[in-house]
N, C-alpha and C. Protein backbone atom coordinates (compact mmCIF):
# COMPACT_ATOMS: atom_id res chain seq x y z
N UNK A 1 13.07 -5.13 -71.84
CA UNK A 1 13.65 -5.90 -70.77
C UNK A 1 14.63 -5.06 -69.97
N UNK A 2 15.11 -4.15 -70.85
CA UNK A 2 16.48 -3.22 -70.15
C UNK A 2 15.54 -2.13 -68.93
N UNK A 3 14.69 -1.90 -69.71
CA UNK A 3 13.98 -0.65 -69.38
C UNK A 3 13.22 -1.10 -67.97
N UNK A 4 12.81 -2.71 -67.71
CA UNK A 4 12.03 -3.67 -66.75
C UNK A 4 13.40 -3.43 -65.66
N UNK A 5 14.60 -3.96 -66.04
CA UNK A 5 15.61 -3.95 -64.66
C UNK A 5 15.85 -2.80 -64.31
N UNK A 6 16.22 -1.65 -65.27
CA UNK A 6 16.14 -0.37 -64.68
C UNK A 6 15.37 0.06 -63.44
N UNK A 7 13.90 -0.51 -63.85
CA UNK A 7 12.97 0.29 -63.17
C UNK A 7 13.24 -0.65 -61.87
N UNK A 8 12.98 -1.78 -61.58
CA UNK A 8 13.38 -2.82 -60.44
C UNK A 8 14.63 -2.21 -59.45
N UNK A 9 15.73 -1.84 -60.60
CA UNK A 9 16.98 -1.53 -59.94
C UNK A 9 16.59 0.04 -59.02
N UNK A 10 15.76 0.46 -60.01
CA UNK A 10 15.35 2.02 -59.32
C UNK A 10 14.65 2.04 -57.98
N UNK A 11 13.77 1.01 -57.69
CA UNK A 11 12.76 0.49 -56.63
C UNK A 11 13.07 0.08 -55.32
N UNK A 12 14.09 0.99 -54.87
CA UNK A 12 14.77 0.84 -53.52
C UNK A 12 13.88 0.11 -52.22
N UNK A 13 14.52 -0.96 -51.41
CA UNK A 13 13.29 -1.49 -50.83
C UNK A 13 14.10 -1.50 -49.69
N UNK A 14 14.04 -2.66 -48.13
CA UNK A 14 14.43 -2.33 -47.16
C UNK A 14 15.52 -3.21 -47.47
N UNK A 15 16.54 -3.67 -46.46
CA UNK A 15 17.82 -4.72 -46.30
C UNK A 15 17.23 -4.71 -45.36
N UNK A 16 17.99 -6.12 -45.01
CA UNK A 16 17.46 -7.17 -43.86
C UNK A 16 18.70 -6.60 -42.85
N UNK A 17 19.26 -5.93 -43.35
CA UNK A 17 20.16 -4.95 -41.83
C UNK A 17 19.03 -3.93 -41.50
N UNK A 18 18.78 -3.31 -42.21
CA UNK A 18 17.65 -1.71 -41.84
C UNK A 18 16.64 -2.50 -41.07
N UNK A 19 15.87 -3.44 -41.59
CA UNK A 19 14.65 -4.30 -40.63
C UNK A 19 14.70 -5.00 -39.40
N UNK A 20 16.13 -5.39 -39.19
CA UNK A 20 17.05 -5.88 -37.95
C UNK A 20 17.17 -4.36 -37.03
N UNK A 21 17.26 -3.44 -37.63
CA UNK A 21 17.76 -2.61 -36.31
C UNK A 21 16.86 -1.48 -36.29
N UNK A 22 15.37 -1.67 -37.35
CA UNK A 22 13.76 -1.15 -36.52
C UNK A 22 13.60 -2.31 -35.81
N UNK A 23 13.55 -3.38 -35.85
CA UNK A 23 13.25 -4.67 -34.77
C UNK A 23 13.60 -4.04 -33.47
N UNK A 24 14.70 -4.35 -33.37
CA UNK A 24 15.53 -3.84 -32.26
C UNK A 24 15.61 -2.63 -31.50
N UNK A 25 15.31 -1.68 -32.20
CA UNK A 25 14.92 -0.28 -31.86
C UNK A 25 12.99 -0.59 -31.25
N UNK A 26 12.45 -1.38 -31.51
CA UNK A 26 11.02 -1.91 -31.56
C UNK A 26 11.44 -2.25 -29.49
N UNK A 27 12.10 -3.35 -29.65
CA UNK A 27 12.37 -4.59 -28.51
C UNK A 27 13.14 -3.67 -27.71
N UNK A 28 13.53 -2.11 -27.80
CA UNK A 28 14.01 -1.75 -26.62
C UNK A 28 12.89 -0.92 -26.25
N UNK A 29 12.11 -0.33 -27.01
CA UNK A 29 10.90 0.71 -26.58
C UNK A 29 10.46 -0.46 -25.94
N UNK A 30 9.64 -1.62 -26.43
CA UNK A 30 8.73 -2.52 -25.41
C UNK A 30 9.79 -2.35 -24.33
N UNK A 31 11.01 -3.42 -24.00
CA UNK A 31 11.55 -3.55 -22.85
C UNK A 31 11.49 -1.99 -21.94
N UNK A 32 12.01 -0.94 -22.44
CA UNK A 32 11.88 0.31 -20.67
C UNK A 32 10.53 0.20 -20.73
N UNK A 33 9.57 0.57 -22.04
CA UNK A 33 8.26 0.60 -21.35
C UNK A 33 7.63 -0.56 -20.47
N UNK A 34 7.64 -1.29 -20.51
CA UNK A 34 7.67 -2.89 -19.48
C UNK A 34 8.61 -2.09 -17.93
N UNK A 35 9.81 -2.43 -18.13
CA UNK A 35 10.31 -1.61 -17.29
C UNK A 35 10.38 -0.64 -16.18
N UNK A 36 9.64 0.19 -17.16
CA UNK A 36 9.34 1.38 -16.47
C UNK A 36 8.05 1.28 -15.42
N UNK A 37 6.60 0.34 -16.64
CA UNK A 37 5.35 -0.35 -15.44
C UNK A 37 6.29 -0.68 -14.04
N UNK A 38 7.12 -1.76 -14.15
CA UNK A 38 7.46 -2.67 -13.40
C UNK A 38 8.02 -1.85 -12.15
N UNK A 39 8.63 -0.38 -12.77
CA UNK A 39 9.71 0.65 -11.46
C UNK A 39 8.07 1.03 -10.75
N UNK A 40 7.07 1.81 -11.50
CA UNK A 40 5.97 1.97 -10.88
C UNK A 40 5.15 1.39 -9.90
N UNK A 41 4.98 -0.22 -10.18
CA UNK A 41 4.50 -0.66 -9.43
C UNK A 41 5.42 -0.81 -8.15
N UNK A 42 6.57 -1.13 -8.15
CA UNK A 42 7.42 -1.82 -7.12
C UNK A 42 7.49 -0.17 -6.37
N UNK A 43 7.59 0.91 -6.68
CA UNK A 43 7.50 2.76 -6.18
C UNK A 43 5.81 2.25 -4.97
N UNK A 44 5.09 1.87 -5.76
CA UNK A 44 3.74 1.87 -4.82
C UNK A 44 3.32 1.23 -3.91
N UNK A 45 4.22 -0.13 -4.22
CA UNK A 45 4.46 -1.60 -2.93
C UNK A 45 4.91 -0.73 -1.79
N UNK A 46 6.64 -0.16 -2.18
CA UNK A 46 7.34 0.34 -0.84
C UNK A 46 6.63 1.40 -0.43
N UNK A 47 5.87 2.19 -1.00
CA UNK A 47 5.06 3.03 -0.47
C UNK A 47 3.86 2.22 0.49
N UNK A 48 3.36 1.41 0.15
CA UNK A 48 2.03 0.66 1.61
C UNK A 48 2.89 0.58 2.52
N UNK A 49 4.25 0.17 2.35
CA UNK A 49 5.25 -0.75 3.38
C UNK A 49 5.81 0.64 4.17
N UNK A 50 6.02 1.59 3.60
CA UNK A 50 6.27 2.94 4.09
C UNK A 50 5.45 3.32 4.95
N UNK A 51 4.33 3.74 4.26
CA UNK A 51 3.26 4.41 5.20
C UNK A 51 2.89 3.76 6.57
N UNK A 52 2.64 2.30 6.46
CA UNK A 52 2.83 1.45 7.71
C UNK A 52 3.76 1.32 8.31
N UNK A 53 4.83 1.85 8.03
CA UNK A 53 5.90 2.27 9.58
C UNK A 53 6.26 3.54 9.53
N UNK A 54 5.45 4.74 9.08
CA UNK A 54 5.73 6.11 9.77
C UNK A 54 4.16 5.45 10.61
N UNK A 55 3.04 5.20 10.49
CA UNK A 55 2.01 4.76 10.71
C UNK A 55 2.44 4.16 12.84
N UNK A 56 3.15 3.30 12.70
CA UNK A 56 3.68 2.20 13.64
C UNK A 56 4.73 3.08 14.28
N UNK A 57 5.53 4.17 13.64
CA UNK A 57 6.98 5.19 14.55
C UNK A 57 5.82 6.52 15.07
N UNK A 58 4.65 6.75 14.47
CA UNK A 58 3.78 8.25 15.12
C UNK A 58 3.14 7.16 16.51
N UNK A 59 2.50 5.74 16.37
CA UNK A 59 1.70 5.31 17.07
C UNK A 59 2.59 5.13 18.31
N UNK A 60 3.86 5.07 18.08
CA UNK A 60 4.95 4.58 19.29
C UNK A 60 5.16 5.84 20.33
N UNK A 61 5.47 6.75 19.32
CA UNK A 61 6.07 8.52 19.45
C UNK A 61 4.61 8.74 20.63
N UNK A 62 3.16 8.69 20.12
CA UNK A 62 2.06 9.20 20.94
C UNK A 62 2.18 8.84 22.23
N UNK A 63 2.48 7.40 22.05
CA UNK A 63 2.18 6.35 23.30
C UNK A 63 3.47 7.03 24.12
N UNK A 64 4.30 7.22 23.79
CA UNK A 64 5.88 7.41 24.84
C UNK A 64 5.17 8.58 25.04
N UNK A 65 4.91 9.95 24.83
CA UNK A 65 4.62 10.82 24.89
C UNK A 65 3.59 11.04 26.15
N UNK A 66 2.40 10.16 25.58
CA UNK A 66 1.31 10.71 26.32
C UNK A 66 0.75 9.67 27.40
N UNK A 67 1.56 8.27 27.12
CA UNK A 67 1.21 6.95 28.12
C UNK A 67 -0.24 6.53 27.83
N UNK A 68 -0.85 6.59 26.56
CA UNK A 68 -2.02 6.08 26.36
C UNK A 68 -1.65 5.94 24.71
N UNK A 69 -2.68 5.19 24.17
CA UNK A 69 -2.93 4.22 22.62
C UNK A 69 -3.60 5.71 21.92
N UNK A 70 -3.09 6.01 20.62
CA UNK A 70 -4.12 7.37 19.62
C UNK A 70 -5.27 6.72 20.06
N UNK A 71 -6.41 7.64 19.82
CA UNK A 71 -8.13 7.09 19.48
C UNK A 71 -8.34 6.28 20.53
N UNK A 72 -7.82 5.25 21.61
CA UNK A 72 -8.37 5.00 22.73
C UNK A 72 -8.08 5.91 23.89
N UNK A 73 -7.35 7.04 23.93
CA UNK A 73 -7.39 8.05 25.25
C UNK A 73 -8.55 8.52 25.45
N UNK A 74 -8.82 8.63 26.49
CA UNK A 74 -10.17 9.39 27.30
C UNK A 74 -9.88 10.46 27.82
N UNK A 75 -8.66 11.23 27.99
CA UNK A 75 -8.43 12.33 28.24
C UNK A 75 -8.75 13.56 27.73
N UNK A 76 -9.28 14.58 27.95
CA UNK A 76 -9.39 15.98 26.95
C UNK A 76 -8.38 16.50 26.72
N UNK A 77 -6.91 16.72 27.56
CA UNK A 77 -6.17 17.46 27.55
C UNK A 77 -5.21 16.53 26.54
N UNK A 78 -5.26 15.41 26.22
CA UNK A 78 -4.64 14.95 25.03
C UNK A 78 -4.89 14.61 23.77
N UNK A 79 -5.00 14.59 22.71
CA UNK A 79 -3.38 15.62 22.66
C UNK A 79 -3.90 16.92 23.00
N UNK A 80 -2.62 17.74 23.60
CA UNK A 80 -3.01 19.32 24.38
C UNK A 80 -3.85 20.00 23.00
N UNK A 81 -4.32 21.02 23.57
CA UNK A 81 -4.91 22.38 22.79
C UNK A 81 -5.86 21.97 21.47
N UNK A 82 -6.11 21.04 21.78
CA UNK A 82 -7.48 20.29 20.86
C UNK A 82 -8.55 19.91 21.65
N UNK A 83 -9.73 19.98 20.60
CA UNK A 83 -10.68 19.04 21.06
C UNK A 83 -11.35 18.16 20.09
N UNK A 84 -10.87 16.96 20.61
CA UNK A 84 -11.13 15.68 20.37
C UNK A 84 -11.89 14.62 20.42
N UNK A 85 -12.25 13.40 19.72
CA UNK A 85 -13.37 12.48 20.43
C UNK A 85 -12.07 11.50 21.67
N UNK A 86 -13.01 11.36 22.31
CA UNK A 86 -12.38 10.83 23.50
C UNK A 86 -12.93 8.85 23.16
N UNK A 87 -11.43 7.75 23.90
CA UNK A 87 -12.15 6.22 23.64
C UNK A 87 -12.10 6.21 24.89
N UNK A 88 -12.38 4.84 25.31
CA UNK A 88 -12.63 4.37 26.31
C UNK A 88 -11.61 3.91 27.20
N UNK A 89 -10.05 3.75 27.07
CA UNK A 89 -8.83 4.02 27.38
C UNK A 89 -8.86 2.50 28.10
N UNK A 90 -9.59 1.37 27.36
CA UNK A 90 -9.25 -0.17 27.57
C UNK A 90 -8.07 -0.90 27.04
N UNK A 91 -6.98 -0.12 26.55
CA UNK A 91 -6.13 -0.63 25.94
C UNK A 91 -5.78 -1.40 24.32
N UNK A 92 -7.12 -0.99 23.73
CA UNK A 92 -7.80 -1.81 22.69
C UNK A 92 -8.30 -0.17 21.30
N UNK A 93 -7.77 0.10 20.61
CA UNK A 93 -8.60 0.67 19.82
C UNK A 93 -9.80 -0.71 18.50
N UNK A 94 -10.73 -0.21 19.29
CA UNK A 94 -11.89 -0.77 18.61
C UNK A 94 -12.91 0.04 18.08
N UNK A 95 -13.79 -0.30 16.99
CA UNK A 95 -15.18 0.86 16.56
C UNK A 95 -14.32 1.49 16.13
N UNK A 96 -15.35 2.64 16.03
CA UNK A 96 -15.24 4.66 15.93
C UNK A 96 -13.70 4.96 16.60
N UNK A 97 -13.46 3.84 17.31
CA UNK A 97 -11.78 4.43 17.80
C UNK A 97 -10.48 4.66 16.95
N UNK A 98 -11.06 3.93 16.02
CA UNK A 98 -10.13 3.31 14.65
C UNK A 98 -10.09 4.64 13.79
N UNK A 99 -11.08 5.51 13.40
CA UNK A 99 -10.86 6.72 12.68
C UNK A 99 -10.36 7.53 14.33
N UNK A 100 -10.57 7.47 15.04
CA UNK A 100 -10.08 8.90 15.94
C UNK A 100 -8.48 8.75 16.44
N UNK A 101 -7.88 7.32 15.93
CA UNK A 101 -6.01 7.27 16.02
C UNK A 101 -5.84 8.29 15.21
N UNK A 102 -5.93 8.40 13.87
CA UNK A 102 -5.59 9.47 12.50
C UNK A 102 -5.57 10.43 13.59
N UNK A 103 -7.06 11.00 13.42
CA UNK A 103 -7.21 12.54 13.99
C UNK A 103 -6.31 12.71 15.73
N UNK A 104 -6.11 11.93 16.50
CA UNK A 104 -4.61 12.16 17.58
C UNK A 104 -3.52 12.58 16.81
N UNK A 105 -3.19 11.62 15.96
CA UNK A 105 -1.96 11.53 15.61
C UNK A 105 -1.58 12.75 14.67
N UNK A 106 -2.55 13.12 14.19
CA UNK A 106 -2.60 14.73 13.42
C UNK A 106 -2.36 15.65 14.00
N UNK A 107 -3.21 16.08 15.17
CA UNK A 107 -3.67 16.75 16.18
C UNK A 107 -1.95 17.16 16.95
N UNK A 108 -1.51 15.94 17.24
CA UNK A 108 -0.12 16.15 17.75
C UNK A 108 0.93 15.92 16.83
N UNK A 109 0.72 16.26 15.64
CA UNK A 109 1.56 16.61 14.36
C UNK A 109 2.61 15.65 14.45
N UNK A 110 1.95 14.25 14.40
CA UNK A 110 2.64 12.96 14.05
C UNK A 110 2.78 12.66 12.54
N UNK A 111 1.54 12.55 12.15
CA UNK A 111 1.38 12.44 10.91
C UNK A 111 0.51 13.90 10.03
N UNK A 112 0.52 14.12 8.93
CA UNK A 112 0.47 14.83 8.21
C UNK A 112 -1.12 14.22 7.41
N UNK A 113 -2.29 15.34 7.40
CA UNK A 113 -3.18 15.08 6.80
C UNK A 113 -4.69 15.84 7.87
N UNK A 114 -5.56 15.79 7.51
CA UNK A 114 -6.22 16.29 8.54
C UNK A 114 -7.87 15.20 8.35
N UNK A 115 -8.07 14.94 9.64
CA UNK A 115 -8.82 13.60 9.83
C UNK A 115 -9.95 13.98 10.91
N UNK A 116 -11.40 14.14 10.80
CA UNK A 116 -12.78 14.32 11.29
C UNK A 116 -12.35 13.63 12.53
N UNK A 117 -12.46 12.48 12.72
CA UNK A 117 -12.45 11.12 13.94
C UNK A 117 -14.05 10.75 13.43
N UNK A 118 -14.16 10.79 12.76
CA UNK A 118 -15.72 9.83 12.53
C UNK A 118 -15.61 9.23 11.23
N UNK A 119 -15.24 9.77 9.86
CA UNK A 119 -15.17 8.93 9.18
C UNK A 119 -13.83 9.30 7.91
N UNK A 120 -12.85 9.73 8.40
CA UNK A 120 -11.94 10.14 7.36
C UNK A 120 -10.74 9.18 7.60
N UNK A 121 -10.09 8.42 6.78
CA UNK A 121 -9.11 7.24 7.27
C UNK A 121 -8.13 7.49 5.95
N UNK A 122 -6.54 7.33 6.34
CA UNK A 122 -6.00 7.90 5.30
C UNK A 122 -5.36 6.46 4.53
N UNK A 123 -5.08 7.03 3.27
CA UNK A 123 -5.59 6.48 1.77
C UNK A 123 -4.28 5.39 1.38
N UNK A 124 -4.36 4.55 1.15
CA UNK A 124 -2.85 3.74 0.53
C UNK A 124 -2.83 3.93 -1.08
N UNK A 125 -1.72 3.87 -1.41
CA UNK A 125 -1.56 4.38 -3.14
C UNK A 125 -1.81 3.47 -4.00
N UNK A 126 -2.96 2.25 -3.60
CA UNK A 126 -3.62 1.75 -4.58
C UNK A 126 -5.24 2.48 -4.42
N UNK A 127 -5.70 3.57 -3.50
CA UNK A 127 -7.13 3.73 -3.42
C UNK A 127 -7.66 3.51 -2.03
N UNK A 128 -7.16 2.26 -1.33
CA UNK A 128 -8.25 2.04 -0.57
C UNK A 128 -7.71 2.42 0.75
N UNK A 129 -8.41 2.28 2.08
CA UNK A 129 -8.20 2.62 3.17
C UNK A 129 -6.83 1.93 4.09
N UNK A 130 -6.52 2.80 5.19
CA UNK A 130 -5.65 2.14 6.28
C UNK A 130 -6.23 2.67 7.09
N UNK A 131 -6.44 1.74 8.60
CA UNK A 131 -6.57 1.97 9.72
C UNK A 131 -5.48 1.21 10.15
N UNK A 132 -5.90 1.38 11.82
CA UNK A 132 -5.06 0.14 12.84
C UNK A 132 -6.64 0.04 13.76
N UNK A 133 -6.35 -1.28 14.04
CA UNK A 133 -7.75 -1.52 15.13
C UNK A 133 -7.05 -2.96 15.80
N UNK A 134 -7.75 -3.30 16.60
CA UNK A 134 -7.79 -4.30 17.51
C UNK A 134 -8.47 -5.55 16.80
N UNK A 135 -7.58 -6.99 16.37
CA UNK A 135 -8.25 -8.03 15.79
C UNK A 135 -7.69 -9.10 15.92
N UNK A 136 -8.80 -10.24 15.83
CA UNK A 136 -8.05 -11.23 15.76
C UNK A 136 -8.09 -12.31 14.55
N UNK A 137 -7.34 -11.66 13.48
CA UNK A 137 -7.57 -12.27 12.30
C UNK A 137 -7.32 -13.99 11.81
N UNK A 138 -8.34 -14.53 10.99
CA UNK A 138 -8.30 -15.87 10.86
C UNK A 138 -6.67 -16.53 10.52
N UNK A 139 -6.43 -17.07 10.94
CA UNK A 139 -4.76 -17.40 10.80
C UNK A 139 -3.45 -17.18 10.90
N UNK A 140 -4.03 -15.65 11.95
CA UNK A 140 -3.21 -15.10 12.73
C UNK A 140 -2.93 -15.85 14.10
N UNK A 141 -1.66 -15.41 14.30
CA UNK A 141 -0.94 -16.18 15.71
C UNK A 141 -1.91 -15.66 16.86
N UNK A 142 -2.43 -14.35 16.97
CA UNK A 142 -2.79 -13.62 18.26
C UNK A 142 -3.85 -12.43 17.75
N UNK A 143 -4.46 -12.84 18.77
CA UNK A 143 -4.77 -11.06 18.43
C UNK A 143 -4.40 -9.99 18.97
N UNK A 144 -4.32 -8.40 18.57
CA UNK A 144 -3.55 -7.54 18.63
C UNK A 144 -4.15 -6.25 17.63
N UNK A 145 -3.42 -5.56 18.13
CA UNK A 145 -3.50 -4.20 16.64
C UNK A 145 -2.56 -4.46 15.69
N UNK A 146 -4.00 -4.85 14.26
CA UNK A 146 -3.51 -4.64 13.42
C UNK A 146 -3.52 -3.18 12.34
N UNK A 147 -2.89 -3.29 11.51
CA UNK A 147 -2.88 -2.38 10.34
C UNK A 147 -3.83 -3.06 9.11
N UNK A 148 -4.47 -2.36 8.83
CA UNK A 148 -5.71 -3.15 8.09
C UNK A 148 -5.69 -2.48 6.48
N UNK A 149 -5.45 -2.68 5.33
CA UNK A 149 -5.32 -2.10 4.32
C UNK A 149 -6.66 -2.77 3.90
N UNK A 150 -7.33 -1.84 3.33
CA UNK A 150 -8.57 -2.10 2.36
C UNK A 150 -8.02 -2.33 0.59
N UNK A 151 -8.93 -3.33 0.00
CA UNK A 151 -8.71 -3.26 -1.09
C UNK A 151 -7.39 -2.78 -1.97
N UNK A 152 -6.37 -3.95 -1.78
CA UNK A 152 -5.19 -3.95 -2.24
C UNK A 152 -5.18 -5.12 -3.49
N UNK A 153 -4.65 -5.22 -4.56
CA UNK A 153 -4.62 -6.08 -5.36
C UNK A 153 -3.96 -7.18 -4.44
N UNK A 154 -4.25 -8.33 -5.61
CA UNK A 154 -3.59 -9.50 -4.47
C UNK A 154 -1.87 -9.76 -4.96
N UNK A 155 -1.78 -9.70 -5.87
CA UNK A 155 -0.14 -9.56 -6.00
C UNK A 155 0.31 -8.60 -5.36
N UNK A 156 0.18 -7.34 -4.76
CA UNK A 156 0.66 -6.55 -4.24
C UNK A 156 0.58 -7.68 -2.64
N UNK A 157 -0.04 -7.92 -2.08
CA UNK A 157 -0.71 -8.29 -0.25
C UNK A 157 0.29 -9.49 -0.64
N UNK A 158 0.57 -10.40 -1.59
CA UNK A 158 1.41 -11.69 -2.08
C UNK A 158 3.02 -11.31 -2.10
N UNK A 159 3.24 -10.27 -2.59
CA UNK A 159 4.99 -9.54 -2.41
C UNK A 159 5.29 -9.21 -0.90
N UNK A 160 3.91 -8.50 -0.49
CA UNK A 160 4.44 -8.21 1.05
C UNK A 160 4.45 -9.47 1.53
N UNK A 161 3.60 -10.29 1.43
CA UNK A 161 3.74 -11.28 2.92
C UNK A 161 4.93 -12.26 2.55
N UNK A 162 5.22 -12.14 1.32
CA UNK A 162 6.62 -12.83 0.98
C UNK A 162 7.76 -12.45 1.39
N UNK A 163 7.77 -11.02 1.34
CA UNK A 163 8.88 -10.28 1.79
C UNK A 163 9.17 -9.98 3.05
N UNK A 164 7.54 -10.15 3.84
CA UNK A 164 7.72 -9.71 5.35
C UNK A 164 7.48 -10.95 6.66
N UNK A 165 6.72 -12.04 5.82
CA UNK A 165 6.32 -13.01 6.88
C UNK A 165 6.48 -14.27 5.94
N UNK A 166 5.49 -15.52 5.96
CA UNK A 166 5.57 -16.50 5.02
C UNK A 166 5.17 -16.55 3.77
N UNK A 167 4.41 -15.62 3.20
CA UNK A 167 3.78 -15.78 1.95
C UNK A 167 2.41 -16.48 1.59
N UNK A 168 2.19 -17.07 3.12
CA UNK A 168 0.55 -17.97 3.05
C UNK A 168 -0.13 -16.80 3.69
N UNK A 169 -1.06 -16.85 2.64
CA UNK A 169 -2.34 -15.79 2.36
C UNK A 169 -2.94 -15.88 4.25
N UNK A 170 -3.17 -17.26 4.73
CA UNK A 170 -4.10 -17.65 5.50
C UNK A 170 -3.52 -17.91 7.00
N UNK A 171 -1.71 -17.77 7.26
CA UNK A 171 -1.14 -17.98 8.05
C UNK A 171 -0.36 -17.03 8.55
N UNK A 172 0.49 -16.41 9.81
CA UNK A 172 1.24 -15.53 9.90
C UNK A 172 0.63 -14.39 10.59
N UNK A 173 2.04 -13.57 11.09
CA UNK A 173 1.30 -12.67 11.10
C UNK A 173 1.37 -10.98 9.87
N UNK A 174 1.09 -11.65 9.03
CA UNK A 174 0.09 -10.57 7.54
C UNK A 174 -0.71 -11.89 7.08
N UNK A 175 -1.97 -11.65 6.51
CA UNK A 175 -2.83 -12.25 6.56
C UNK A 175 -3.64 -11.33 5.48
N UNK A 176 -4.32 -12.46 4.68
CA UNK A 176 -5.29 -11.78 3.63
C UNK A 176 -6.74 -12.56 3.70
N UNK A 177 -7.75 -11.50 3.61
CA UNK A 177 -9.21 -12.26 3.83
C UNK A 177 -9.44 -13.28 2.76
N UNK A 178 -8.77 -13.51 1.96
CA UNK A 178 -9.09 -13.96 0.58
C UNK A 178 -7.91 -14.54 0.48
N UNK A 179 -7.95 -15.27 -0.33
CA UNK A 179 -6.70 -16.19 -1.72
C UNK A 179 -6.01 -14.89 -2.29
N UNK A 180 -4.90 -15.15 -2.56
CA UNK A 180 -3.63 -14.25 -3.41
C UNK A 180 -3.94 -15.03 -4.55
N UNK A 181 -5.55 -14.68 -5.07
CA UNK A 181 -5.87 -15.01 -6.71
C UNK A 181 -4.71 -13.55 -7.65
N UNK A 182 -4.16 -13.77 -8.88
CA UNK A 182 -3.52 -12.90 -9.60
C UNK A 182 -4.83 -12.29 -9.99
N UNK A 183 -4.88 -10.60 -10.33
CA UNK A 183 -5.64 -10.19 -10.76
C UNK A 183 -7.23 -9.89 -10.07
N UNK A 184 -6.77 -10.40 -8.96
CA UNK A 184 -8.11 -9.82 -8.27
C UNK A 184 -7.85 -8.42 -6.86
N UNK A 185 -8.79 -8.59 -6.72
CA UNK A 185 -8.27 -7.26 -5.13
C UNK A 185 -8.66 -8.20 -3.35
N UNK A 186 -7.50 -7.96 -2.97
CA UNK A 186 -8.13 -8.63 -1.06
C UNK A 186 -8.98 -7.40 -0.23
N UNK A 187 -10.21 -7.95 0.04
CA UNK A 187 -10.99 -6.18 0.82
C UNK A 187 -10.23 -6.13 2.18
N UNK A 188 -9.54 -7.02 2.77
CA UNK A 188 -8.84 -6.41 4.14
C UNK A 188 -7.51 -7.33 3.92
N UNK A 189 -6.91 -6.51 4.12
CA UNK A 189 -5.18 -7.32 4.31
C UNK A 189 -4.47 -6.83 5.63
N UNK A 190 -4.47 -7.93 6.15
CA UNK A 190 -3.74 -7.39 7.82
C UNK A 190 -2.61 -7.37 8.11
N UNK A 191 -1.85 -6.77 8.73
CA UNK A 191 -0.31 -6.81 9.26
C UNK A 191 -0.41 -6.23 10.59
N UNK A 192 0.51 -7.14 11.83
CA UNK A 192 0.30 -7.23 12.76
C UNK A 192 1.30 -6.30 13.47
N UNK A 193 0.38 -4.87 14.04
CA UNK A 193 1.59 -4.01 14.33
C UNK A 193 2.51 -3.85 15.68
């Protein structure tokens, strides 16, 4: 019996202090790692919201500059010392005009990247495309040039239009082709530039 408690007494096991503060040491790794997702995603939001106003300050900069819209000028000599596809200078970038804003706005070292004018459109930091074109989207006030993001999750297109207009998917001017379902992607999300 002596020799039974000995061995028991010998059989060092945890305290409910030591198991309390791996818990806890547990519940702070989850919390930054949670955390940390959460700094990531919200880094990639202000980044769409970014890119669409250096996007909206190069499109302003061209226009003061050269008195015509990127991708709808018909001029050769603009932007100077390039050659370019030329639009139809209706006041409207529409079509094929929509990739040839990028390649202006490059061309006259607005924006940074280098763009064909036929099919190269630069990238938002979930994957999918940005243009600007001429539209008149369903539940929009007007039509106008918008900024058109391709394939954005819908909680992401749901933070912006909360943060920037009303938050209805279907009203305003940002606008999503689709429902702000959680967990799915919108193929065009508009904001009215």
């Amino acid at each position: 019996m002596l020799r039974l408690k000995r061995q028991m007494k010998d059989q060092a096991g945890f305290t409910l202090v030591e198991i309390a503060i791996v818990m806890v040491i547990i519940g702070l790794l989850i919390g930054g790692v949670l955390k940390g997702q959460a700094m990531i995603q919200n880094a990639r939001v202000k980044n769409v919201v970014k890119q669409g106003d250096e996007f909206r300050a190069a499109w302003a900069t061209f226009f003061d500059r050269y008195g015509v819209l990127p991708g709808d000028e018909n001029l050769a000599a603009i932007p100077p010392q390039a050659a370019d596809g030329e639009g139809n200078a209706n006041g409207r970038v529409e079509g094929a005009e929509a990739f040839e804003v990028f390649r202006d706005l490059s061309i006259a070292q607005m924006i940074g990247g280098a763009y064909n004018g036929t099919t190269a459109l630069p990238r938002h930091s979930f994957g999918g495309d940005v243009d600007i074109i001429w539209f008149d989207p369903a539940g929009a006030p007007q039509a106008g040039h918008y900024l058109r993001y391709t394939n954005l999750p819908a909680d992401v297109c749901q933070e912006i239009d909360l943060k920037y207009d009303n938050g209805a998917q279907a009203t305003g001017t940002i606008v999503g082709d689709a429902a702000y379902t959680a967990g799915t992607i919108i193929p065009n999300f508009y904001m009215l530039f």
